[in-house]
PDB file of N, CA and C in Angstrom:
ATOM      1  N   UNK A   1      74.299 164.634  88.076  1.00  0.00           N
ATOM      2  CA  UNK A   1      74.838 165.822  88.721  1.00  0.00           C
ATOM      3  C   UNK A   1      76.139 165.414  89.420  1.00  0.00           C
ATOM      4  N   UNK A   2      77.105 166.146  89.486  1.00  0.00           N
ATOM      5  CA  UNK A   2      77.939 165.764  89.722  1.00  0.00           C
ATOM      6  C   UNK A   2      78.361 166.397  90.835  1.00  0.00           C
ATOM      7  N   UNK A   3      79.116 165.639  91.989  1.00  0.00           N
ATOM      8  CA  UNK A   3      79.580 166.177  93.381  1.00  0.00           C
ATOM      9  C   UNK A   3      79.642 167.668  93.637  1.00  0.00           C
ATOM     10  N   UNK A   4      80.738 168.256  93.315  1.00  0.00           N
ATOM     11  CA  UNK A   4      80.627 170.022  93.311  1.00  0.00           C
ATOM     12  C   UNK A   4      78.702 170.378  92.959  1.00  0.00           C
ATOM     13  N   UNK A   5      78.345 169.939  92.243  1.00  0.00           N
ATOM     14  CA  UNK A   5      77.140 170.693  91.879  1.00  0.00           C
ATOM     15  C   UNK A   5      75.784 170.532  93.249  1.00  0.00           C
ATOM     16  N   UNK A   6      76.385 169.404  93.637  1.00  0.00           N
ATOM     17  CA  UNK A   6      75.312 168.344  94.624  1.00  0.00           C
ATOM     18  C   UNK A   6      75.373 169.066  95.939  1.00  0.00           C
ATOM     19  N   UNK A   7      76.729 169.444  96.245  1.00  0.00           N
ATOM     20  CA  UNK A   7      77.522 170.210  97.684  1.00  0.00           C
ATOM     21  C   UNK A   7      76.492 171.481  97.246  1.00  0.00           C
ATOM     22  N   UNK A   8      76.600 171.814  96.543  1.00  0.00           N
ATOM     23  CA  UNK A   8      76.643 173.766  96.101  1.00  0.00           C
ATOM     24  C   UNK A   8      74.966 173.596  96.434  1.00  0.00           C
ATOM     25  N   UNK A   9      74.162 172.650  95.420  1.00  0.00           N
ATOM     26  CA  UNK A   9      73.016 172.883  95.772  1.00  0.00           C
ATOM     27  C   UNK A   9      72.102 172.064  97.451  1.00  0.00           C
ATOM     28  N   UNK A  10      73.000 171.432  97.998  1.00  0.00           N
ATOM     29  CA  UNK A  10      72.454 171.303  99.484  1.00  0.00           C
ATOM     30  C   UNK A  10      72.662 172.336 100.433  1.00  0.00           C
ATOM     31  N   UNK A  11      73.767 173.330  99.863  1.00  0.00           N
ATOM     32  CA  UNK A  11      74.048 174.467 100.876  1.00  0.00           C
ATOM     33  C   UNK A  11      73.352 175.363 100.630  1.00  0.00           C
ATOM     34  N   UNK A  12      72.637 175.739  99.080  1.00  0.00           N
ATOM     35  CA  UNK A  12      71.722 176.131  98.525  1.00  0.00           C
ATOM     36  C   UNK A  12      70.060 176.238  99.126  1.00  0.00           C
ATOM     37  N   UNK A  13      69.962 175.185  99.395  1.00  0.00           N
ATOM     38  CA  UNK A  13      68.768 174.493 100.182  1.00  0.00           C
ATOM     39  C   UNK A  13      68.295 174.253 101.317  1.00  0.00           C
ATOM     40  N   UNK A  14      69.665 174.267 102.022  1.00  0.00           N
ATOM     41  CA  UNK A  14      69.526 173.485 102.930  1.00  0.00           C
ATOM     42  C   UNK A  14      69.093 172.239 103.582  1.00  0.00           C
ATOM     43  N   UNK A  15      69.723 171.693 103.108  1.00  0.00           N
ATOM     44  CA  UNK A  15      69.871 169.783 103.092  1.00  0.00           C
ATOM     45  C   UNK A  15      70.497 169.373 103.037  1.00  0.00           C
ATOM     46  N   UNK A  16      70.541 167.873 103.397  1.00  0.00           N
ATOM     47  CA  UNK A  16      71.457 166.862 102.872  1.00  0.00           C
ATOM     48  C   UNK A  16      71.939 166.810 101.817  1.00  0.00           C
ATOM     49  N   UNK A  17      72.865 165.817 101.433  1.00  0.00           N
ATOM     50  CA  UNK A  17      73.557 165.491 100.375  1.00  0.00           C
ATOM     51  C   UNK A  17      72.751 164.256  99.557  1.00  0.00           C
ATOM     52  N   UNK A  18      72.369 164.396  98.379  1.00  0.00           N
ATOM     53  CA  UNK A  18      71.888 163.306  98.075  1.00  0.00           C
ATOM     54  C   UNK A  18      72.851 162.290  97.465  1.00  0.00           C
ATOM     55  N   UNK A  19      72.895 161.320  97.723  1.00  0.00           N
ATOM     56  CA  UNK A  19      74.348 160.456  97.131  1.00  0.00           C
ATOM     57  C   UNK A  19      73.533 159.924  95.893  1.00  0.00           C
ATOM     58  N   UNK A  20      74.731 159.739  95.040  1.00  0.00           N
ATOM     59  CA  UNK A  20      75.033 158.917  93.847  1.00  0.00           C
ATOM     60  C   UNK A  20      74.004 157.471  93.617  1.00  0.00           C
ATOM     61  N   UNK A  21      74.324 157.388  94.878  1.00  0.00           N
ATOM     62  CA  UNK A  21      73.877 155.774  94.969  1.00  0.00           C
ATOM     63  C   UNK A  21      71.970 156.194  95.538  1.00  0.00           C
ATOM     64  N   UNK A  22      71.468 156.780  95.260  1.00  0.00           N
ATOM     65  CA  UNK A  22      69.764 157.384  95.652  1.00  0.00           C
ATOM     66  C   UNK A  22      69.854 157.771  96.942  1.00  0.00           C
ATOM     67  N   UNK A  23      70.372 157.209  98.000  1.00  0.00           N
ATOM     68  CA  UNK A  23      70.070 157.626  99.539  1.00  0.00           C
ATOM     69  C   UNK A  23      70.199 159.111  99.740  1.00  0.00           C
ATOM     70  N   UNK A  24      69.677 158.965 101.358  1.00  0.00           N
ATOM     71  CA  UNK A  24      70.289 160.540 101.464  1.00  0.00           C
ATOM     72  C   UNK A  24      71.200 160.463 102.631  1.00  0.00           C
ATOM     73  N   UNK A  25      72.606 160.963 103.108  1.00  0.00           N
ATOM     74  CA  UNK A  25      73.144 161.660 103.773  1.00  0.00           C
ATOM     75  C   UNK A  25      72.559 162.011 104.686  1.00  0.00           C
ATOM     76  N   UNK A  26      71.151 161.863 105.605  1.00  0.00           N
ATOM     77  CA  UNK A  26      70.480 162.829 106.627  1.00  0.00           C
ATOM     78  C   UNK A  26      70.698 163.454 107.624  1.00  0.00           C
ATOM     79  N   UNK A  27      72.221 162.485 108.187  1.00  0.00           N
ATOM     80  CA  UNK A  27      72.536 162.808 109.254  1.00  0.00           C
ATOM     81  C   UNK A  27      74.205 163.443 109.489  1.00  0.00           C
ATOM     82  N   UNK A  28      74.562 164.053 108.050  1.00  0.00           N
ATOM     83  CA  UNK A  28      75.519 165.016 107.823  1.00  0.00           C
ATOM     84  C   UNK A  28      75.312 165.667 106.925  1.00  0.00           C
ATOM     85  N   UNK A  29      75.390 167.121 107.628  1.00  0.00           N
ATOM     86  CA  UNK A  29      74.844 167.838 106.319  1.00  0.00           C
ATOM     87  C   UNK A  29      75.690 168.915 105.875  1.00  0.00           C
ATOM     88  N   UNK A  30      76.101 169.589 104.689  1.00  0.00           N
ATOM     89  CA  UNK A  30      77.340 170.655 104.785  1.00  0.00           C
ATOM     90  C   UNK A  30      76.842 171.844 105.216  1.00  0.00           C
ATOM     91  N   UNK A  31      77.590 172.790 105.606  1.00  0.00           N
ATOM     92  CA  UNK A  31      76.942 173.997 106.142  1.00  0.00           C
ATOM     93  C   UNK A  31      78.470 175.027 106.048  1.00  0.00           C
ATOM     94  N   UNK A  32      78.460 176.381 105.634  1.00  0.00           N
ATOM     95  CA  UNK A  32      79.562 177.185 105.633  1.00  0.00           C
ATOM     96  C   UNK A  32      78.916 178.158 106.789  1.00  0.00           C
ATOM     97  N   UNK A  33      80.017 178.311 107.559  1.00  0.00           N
ATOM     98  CA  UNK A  33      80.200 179.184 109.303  1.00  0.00           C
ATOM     99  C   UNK A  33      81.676 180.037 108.703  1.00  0.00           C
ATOM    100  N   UNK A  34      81.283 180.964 109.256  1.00  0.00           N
ATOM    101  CA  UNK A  34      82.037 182.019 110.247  1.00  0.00           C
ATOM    102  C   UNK A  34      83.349 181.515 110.722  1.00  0.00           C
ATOM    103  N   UNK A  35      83.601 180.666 110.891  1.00  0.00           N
ATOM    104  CA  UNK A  35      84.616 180.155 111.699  1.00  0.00           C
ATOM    105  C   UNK A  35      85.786 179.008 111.161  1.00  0.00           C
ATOM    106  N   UNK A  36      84.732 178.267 110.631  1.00  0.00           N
ATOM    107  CA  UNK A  36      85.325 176.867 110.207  1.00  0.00           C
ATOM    108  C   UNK A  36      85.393 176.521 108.854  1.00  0.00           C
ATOM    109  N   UNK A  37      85.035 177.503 107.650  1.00  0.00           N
ATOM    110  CA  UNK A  37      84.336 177.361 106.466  1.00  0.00           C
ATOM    111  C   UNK A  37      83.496 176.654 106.431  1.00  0.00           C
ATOM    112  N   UNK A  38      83.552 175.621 105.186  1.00  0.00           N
ATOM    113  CA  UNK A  38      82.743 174.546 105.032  1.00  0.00           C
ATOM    114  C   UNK A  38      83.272 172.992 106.014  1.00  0.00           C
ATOM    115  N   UNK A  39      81.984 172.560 106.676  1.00  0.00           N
ATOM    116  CA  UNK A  39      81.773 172.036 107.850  1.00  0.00           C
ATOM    117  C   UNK A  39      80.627 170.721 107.329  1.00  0.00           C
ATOM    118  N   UNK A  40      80.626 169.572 108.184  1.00  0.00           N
ATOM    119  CA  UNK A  40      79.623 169.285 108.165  1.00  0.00           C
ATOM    120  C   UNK A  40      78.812 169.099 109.814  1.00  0.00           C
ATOM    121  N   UNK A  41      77.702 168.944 109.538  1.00  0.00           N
ATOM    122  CA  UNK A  41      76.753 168.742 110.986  1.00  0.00           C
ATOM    123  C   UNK A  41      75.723 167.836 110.995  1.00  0.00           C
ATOM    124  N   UNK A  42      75.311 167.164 111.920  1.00  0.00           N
ATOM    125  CA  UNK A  42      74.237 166.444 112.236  1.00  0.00           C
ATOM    126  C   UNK A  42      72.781 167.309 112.993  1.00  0.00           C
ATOM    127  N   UNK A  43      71.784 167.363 111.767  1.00  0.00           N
ATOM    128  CA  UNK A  43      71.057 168.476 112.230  1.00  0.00           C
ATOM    129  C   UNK A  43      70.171 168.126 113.933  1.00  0.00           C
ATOM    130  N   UNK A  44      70.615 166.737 114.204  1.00  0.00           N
ATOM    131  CA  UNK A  44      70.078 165.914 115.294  1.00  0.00           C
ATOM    132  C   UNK A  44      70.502 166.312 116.510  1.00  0.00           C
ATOM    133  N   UNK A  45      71.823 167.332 116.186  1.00  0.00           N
ATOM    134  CA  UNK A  45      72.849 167.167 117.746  1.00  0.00           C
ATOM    135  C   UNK A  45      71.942 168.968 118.004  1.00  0.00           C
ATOM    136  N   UNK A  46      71.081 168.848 119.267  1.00  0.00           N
ATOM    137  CA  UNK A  46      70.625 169.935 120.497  1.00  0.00           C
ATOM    138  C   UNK A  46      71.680 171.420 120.533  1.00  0.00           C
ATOM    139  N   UNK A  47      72.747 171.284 120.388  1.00  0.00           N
ATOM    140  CA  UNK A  47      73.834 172.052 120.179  1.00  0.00           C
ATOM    141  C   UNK A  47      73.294 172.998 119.127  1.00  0.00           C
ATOM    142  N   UNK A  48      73.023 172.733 118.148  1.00  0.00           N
ATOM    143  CA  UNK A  48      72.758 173.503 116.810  1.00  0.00           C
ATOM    144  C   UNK A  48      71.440 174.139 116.660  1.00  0.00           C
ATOM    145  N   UNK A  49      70.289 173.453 118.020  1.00  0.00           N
ATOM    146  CA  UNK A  49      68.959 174.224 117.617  1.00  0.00           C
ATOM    147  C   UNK A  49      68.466 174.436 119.113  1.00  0.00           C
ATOM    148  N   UNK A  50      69.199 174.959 120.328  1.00  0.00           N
ATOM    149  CA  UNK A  50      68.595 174.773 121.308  1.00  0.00           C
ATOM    150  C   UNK A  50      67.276 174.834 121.732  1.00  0.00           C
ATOM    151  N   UNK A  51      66.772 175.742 120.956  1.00  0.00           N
ATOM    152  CA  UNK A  51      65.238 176.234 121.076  1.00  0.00           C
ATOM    153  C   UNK A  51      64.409 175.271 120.525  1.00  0.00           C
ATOM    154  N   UNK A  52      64.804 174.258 120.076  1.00  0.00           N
ATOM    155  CA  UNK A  52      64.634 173.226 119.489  1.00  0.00           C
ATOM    156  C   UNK A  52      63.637 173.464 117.972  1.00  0.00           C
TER     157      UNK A  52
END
C-alpha cells in the first residue's frame, strides 16, 4: 500500500499510520480540522480529550 493510500485509510479509521517498515506511528496521528486542514496529533496530549 502505498503512502497516499495509508494517510487516506488512517483518517478513514481513525489511527495511526502504519509504516512501511511494520511499526506503528502511535504517537502521531493525521487528523483533518476545521482550521488547520490536515494536521497531525498525539492522541496522548489531555488537550484533545479533556473528559478523558
Amino acid at each position: 500500500m502505498d503512502w497516499l493510500e495509508e494517510l487516506a485509510a488512517a483518517l478513514e479509521e481513525g489511527r495511526c499510520l502504519h509504516r512501511p517498515d511494520g511499526m506503528d506511528d502511535r504517537h502521531s496521528w493525521p487528523v483533518l480540522t476545521g482550521s488547520q486542514g490536515l494536521t497531525w496529533v498525539d492522541p496522548r496530549d489531555p488537550r484533545l480529550f479533556p473528559d478523558g
